[in-house]
C-alpha atoms as a PDB file:
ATOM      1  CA  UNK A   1     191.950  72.549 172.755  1.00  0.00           C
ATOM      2  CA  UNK A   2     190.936  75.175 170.152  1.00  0.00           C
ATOM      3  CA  UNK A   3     187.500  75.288 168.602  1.00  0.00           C
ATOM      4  CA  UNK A   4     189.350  74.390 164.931  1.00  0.00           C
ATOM      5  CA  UNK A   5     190.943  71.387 166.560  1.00  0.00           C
ATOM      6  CA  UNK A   6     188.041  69.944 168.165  1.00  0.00           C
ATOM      7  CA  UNK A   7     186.035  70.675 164.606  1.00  0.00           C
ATOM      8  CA  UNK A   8     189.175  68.555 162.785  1.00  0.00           C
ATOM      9  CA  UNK A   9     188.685  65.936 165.802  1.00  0.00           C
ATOM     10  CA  UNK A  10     184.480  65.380 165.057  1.00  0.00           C
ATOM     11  CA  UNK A  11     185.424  65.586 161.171  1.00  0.00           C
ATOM     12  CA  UNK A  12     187.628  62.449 161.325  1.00  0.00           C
ATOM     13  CA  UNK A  13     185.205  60.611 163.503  1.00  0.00           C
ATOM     14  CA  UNK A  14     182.659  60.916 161.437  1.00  0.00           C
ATOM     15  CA  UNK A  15     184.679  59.805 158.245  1.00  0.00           C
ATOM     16  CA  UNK A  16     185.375  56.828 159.946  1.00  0.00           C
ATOM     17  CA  UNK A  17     181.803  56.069 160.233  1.00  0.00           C
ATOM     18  CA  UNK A  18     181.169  56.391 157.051  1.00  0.00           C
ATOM     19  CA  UNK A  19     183.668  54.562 155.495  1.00  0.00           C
ATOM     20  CA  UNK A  20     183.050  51.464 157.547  1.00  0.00           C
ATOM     21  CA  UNK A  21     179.230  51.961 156.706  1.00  0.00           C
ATOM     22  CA  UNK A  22     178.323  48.657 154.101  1.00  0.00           C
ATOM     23  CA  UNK A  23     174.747  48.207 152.965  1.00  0.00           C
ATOM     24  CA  UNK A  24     173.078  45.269 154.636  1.00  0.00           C
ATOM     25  CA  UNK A  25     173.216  42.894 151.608  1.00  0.00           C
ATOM     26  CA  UNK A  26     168.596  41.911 150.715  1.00  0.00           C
ATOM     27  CA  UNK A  27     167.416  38.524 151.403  1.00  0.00           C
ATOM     28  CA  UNK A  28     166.124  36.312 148.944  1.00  0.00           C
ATOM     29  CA  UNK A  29     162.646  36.789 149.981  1.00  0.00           C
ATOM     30  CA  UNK A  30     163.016  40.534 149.700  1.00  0.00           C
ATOM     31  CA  UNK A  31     164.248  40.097 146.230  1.00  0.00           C
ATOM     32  CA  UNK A  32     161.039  38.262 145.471  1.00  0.00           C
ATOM     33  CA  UNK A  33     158.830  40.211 146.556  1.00  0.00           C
ATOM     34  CA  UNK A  34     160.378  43.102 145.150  1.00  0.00           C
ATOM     35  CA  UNK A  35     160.302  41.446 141.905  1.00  0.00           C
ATOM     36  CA  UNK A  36     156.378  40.386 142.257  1.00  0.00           C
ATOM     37  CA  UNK A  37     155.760  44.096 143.236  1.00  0.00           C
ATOM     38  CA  UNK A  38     157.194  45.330 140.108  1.00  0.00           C
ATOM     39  CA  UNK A  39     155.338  42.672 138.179  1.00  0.00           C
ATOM     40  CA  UNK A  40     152.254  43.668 139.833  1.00  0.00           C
ATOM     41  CA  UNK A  41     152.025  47.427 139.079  1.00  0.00           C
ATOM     42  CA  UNK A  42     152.873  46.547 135.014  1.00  0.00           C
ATOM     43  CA  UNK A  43     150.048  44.234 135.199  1.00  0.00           C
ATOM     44  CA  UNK A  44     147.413  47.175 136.639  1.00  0.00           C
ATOM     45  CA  UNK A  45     148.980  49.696 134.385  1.00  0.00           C
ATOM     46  CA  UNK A  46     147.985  49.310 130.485  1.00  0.00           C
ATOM     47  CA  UNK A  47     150.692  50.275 128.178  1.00  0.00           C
ATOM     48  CA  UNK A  48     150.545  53.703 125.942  1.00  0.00           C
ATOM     49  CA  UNK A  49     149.520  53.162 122.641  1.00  0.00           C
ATOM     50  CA  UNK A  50     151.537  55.990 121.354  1.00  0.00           C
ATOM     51  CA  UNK A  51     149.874  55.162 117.693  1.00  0.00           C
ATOM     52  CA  UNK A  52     146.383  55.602 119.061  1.00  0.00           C
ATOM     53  CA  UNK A  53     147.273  58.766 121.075  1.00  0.00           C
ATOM     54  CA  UNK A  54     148.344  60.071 117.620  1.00  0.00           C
ATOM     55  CA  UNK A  55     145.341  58.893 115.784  1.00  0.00           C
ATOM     56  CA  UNK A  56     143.113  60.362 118.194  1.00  0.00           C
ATOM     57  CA  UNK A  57     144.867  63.846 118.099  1.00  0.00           C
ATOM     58  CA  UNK A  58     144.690  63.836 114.541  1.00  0.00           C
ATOM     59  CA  UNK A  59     141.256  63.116 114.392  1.00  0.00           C
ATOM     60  CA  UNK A  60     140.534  66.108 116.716  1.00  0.00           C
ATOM     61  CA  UNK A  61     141.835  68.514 114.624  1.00  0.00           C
ATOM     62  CA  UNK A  62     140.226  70.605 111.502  1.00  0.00           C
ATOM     63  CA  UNK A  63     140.317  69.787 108.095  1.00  0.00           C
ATOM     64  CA  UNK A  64     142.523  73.010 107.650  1.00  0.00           C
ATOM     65  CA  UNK A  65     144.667  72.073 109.983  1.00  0.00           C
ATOM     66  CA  UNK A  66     145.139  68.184 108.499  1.00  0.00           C
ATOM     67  CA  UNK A  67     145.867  70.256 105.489  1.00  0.00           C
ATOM     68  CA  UNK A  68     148.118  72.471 106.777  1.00  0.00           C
ATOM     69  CA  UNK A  69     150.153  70.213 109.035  1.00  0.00           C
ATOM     70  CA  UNK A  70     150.905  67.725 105.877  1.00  0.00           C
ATOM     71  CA  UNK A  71     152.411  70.534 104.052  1.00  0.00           C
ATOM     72  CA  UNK A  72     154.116  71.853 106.822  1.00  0.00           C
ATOM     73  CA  UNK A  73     155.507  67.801 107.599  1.00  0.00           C
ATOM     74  CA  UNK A  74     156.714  67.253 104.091  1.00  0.00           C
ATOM     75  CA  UNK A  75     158.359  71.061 103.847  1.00  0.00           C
ATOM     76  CA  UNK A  76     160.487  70.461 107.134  1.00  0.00           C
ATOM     77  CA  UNK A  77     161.552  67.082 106.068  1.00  0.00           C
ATOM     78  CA  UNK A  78     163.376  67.448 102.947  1.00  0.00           C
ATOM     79  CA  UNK A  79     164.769  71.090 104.575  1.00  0.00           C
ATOM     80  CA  UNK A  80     163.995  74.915 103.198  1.00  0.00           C
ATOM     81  CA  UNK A  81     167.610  74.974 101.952  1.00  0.00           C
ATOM     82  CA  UNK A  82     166.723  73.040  98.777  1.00  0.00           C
ATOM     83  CA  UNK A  83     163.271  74.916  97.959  1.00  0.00           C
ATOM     84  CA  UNK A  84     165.001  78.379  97.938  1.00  0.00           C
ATOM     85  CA  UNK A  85     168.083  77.306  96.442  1.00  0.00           C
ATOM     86  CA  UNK A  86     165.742  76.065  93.671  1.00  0.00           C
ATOM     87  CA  UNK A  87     163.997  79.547  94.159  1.00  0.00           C
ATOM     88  CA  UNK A  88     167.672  81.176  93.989  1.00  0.00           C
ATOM     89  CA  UNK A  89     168.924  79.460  90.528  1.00  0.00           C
ATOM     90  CA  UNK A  90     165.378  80.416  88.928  1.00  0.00           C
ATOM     91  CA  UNK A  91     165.958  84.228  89.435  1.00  0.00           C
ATOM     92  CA  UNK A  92     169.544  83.923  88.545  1.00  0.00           C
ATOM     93  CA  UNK A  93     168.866  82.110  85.113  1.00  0.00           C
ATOM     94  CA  UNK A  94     166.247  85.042  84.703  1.00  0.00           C
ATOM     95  CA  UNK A  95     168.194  87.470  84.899  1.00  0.00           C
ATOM     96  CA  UNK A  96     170.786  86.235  83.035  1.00  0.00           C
ATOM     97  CA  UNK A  97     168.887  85.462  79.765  1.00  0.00           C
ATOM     98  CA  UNK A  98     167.260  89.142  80.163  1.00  0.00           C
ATOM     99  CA  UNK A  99     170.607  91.190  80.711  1.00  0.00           C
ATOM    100  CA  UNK A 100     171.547  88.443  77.350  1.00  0.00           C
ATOM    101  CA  UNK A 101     168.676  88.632  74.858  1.00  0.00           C
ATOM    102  CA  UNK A 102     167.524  91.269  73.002  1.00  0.00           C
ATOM    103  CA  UNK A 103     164.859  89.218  70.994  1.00  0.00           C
ATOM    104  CA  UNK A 104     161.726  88.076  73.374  1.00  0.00           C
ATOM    105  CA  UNK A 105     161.123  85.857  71.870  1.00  0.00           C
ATOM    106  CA  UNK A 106     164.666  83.809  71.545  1.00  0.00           C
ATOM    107  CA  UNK A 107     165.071  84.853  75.035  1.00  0.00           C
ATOM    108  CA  UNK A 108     161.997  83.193  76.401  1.00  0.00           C
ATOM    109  CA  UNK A 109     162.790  79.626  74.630  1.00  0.00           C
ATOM    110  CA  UNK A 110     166.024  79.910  76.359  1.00  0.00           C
ATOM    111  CA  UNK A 111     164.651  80.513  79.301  1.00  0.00           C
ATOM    112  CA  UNK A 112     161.889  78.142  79.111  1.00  0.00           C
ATOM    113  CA  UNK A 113     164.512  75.520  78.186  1.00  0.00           C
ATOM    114  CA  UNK A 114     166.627  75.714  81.731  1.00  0.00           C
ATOM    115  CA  UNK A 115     163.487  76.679  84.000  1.00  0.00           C
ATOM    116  CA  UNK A 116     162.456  73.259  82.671  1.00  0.00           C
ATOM    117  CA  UNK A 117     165.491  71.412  83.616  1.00  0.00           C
ATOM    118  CA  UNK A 118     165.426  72.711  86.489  1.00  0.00           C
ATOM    119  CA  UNK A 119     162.229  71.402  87.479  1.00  0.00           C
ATOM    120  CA  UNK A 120     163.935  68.201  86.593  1.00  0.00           C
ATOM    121  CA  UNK A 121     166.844  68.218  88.859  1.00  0.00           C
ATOM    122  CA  UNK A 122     164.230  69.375  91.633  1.00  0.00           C
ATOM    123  CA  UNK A 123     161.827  66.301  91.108  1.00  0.00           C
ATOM    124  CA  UNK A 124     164.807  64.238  91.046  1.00  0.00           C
ATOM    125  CA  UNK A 125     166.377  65.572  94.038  1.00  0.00           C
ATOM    126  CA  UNK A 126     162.789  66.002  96.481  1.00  0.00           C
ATOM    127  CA  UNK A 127     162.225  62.189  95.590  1.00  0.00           C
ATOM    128  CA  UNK A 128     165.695  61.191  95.854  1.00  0.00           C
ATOM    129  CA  UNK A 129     166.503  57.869  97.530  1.00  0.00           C
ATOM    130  CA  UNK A 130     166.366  57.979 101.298  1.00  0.00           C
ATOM    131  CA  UNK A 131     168.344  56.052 104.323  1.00  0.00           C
ATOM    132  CA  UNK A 132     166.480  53.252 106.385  1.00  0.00           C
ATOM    133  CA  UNK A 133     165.582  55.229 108.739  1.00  0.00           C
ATOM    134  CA  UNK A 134     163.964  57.879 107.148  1.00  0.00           C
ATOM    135  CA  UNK A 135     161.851  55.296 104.986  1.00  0.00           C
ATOM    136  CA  UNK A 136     160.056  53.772 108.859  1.00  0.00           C
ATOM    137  CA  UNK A 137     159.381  57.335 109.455  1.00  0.00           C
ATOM    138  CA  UNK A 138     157.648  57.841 106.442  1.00  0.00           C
ATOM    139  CA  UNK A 139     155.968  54.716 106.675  1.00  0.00           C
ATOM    140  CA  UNK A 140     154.920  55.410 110.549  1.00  0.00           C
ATOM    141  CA  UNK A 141     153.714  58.980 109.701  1.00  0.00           C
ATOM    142  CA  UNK A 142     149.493  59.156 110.261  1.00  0.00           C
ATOM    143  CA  UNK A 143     149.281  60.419 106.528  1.00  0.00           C
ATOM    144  CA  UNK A 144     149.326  57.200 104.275  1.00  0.00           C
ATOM    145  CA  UNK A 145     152.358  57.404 101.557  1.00  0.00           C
ATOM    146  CA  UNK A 146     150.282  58.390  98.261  1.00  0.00           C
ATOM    147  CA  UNK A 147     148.988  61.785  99.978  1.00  0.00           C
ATOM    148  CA  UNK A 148     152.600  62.389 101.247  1.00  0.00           C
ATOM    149  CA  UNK A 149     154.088  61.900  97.963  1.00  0.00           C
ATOM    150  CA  UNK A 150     151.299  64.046  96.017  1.00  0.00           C
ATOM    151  CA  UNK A 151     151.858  66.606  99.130  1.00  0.00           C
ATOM    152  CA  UNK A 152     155.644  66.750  97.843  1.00  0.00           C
ATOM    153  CA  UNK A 153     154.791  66.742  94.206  1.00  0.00           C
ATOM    154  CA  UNK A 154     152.485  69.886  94.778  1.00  0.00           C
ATOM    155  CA  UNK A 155     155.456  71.420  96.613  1.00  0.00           C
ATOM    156  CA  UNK A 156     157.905  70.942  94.149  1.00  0.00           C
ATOM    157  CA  UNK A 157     155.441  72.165  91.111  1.00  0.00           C
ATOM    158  CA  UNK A 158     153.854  74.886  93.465  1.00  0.00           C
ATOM    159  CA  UNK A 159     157.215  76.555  94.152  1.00  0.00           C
ATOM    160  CA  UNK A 160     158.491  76.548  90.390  1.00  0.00           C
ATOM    161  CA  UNK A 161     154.871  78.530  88.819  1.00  0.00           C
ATOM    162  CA  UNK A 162     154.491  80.722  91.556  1.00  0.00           C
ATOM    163  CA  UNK A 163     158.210  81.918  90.627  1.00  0.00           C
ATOM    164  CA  UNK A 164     158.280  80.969  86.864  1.00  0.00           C
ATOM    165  CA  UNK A 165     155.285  83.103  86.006  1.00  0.00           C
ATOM    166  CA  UNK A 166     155.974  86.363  87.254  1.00  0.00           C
ATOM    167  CA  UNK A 167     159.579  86.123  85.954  1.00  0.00           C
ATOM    168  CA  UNK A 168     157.928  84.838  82.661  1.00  0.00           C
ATOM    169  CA  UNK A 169     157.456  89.061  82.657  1.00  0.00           C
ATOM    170  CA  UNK A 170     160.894  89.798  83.520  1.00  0.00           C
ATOM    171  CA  UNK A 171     162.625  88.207  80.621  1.00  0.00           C
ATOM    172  CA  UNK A 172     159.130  88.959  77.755  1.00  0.00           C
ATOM    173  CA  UNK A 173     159.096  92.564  78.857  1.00  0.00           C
ATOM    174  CA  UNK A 174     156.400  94.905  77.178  1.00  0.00           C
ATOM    175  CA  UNK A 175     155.254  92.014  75.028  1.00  0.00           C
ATOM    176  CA  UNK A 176     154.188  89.837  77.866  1.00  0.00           C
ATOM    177  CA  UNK A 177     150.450  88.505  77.415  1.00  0.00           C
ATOM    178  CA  UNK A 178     148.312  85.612  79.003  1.00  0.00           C
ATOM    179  CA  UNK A 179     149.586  83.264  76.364  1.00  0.00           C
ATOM    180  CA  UNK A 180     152.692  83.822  77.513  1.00  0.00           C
ATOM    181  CA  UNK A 181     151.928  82.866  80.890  1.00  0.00           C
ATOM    182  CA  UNK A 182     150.509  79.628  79.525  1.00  0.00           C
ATOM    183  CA  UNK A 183     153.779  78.779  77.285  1.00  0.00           C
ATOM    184  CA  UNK A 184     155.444  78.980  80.466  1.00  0.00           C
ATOM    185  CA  UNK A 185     152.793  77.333  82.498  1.00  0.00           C
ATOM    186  CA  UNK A 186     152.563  74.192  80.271  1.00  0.00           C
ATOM    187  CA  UNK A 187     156.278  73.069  79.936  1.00  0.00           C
ATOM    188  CA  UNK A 188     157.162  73.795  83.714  1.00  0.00           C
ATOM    189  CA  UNK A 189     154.171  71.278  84.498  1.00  0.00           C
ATOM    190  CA  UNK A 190     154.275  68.738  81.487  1.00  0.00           C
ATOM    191  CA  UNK A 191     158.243  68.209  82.871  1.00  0.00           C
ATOM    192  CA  UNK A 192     157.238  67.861  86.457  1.00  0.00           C
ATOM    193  CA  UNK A 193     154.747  65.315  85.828  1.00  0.00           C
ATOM    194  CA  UNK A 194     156.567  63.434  83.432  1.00  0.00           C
ATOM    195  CA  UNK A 195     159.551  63.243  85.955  1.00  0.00           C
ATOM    196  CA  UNK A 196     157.177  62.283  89.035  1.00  0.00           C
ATOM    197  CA  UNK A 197     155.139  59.699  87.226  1.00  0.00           C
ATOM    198  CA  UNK A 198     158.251  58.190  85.950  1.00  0.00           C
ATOM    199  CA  UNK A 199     160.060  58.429  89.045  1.00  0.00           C
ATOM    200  CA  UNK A 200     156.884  57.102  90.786  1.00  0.00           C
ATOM    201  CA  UNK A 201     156.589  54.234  88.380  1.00  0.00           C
ATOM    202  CA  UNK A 202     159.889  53.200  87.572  1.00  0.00           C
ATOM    203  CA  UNK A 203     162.344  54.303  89.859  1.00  0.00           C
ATOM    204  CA  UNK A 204     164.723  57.725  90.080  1.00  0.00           C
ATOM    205  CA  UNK A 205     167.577  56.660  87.802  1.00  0.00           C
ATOM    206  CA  UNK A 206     165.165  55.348  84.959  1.00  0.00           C
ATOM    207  CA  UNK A 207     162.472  57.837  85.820  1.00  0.00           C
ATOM    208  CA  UNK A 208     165.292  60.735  85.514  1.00  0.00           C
ATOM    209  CA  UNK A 209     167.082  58.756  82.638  1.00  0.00           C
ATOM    210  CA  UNK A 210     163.428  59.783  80.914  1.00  0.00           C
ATOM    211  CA  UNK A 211     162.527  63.051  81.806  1.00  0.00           C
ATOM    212  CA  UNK A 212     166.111  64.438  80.595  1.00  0.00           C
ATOM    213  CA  UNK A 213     166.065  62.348  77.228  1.00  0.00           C
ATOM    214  CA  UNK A 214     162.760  64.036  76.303  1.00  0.00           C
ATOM    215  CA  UNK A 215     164.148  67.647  77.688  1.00  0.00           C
ATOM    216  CA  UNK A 216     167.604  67.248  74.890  1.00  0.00           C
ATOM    217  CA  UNK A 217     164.810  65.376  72.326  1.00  0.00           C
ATOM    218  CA  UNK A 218     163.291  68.979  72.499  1.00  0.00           C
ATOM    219  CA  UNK A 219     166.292  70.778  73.098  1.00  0.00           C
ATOM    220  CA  UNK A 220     168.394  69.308  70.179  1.00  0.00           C
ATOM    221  CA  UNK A 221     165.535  68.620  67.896  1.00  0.00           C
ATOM    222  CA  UNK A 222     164.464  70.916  64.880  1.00  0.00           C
ATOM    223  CA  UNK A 223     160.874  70.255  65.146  1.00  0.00           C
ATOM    224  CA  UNK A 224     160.022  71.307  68.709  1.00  0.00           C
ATOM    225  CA  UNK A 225     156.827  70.734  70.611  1.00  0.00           C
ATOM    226  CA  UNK A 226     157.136  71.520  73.823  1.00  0.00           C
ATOM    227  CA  UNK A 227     158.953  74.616  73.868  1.00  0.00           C
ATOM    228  CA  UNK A 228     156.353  76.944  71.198  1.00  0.00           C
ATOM    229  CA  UNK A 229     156.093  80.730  71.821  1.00  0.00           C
ATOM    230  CA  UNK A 230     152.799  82.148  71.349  1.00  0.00           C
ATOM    231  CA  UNK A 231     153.804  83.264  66.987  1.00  0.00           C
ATOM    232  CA  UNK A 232     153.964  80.124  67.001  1.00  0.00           C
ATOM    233  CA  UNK A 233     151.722  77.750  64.463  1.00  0.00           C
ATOM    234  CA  UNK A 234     148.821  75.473  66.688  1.00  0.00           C
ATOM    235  CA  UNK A 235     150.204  76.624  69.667  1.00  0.00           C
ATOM    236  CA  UNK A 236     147.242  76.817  71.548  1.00  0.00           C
ATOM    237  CA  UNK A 237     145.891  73.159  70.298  1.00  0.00           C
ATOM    238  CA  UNK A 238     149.762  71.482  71.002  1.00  0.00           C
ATOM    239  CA  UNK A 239     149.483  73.140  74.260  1.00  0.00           C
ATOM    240  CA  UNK A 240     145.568  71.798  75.056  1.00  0.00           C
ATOM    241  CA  UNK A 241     146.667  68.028  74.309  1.00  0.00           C
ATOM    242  CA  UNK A 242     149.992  68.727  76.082  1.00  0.00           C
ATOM    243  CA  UNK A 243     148.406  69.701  79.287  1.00  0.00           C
ATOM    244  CA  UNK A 244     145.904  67.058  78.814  1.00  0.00           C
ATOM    245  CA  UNK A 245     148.527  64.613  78.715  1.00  0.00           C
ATOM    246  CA  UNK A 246     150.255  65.662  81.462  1.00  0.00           C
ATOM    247  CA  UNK A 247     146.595  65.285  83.573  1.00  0.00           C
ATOM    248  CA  UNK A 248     146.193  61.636  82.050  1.00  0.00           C
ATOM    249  CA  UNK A 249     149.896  60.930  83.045  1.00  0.00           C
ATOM    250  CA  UNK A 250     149.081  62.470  86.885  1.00  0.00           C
ATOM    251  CA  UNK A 251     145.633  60.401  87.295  1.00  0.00           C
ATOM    252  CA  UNK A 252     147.840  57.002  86.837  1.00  0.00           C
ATOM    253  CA  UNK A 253     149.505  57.657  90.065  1.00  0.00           C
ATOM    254  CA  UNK A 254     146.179  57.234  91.683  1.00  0.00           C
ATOM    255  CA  UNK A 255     146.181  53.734  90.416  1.00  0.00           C
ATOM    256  CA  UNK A 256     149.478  52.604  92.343  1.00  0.00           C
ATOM    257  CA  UNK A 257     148.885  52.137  96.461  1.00  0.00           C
ATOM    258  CA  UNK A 258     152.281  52.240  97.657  1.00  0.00           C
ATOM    259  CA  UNK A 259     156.102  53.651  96.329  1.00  0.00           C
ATOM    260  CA  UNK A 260     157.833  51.044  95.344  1.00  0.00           C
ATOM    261  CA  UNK A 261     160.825  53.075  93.791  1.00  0.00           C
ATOM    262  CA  UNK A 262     164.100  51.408  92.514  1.00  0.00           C
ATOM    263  CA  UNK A 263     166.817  53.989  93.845  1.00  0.00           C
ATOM    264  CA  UNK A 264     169.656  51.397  93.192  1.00  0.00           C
END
């Protein structure tokens, strides 16, 4: 017999063995005791508070780094697509009105005009209404919901001046000045706040529904309050008791504990 045959010979053998090999079936007693075993080591070992663990690391870190981590938690949840697309449509509308508009001055109330809406649409869309799921996580999260939601306010508002007032130069030209800055500064905030608050307060359709009525009031009206270039008559004292409005209309949110916002 050939080494090959005698190799095919063991290999059979063996299969046999194994294929009339059957597990010997446990006894009731060893099922007990397996199940008391198992019962036993849960009882010595405590169970993770995952929440504490988190509290605890949180507690350990900086003030900075509380700071920075909120941001950073609030940025990555509603996505950097949004932010620069928001960041995108700003320059475009820019440059559009400045390759359009001879006149400054027309230019900049046009330009004012849609930077403000779009501040709109971007309150509107960062506090849009969220699935199930995302509303536990929120809830769950270490930071309590009023600094999360100011943390995405300041995002939203933070974004739109630190574009809207260099391009405020871009579309005024040679004639730009620091009351320039501040026509442009006061509307982009007044509608942001006026948006939030109402979002915050009454939900994102009626919220919305008032933020865009007084954009067209301004928009479509003759008399226009919100939207005054610096030639203009009182426009530093409309834009003092604008802004101040817009702080009064901020400092109610502090009032309310939790976001109780109507999205049907």
């Amino acid at each position: 017999m050939s080494e090959n045959q005698e190799l095919s010979k063991t290999e059979k053998e063996w299969k046999t063995h194994f294929e009339r090999f059957t597990a010997p079936e446990p006894t009731r007693e060893m099922t007990l005791d397996l199940i008391q075993r198992i019962k036993n080591i849960e009882e010595n070992e405590s169970p993770v508070d995952l929440r504490l663990e988190l509290e605890m690391t949180q507690h350990s870190l900086s003030t900075k780094s509380k700071i920075v981590n909120m941001f950073l938690s609030q940025w990555n949840f509603y996505g950097m697509t949004s932010w620069l697309l928001t960041g995108l449509l700003m320059i475009a509308i820019t440059f559009t009105i400045s390759e359009n508009y001879g006149d400054a001055i027309t230019g900049f109330a046009s330009w004012i005009k849609w930077i403000t809406l779009l501040v709109i649409a971007a309150i509107g869309y960062s506090f849009r209404s969220k699935n199930e799921g995302n509303e536990i996580i929120e809830t769950l999260s270490y930071y309590p919901m009023i600094q999360q939601i100011f943390t995405r306010f300041m995002i939203v508002m933070g974004f739109q001046l630190v574009l809207a007032l260099p391009l405020c130069f871009v579309v005024v030209g040679k004639e730009s000045t620091i009351l320039y800055l501040v026509s442009s500064f006061i509307p982009v905030f007044f509608f942001g706040v006026i948006g939030f608050a109402a979002i915050f307060w009454l939900g994102q359709k009626i919220g919305l529904s008032i933020a865009l009525v007084i954009w067209f009031s301004q928009v479509l009206l003759k008399k226009k309050l919100l939207f005054l270039a610096p030639s203009d008559d009182y426009f530093l004292v409309v834009n003092g008791i604008i802004l101040s409005i817009s702080i009064l209309i901020l400092s109610s949110v502090l009032f309310k504990r939790r976001f109780p916002v109507n999205v049907e």
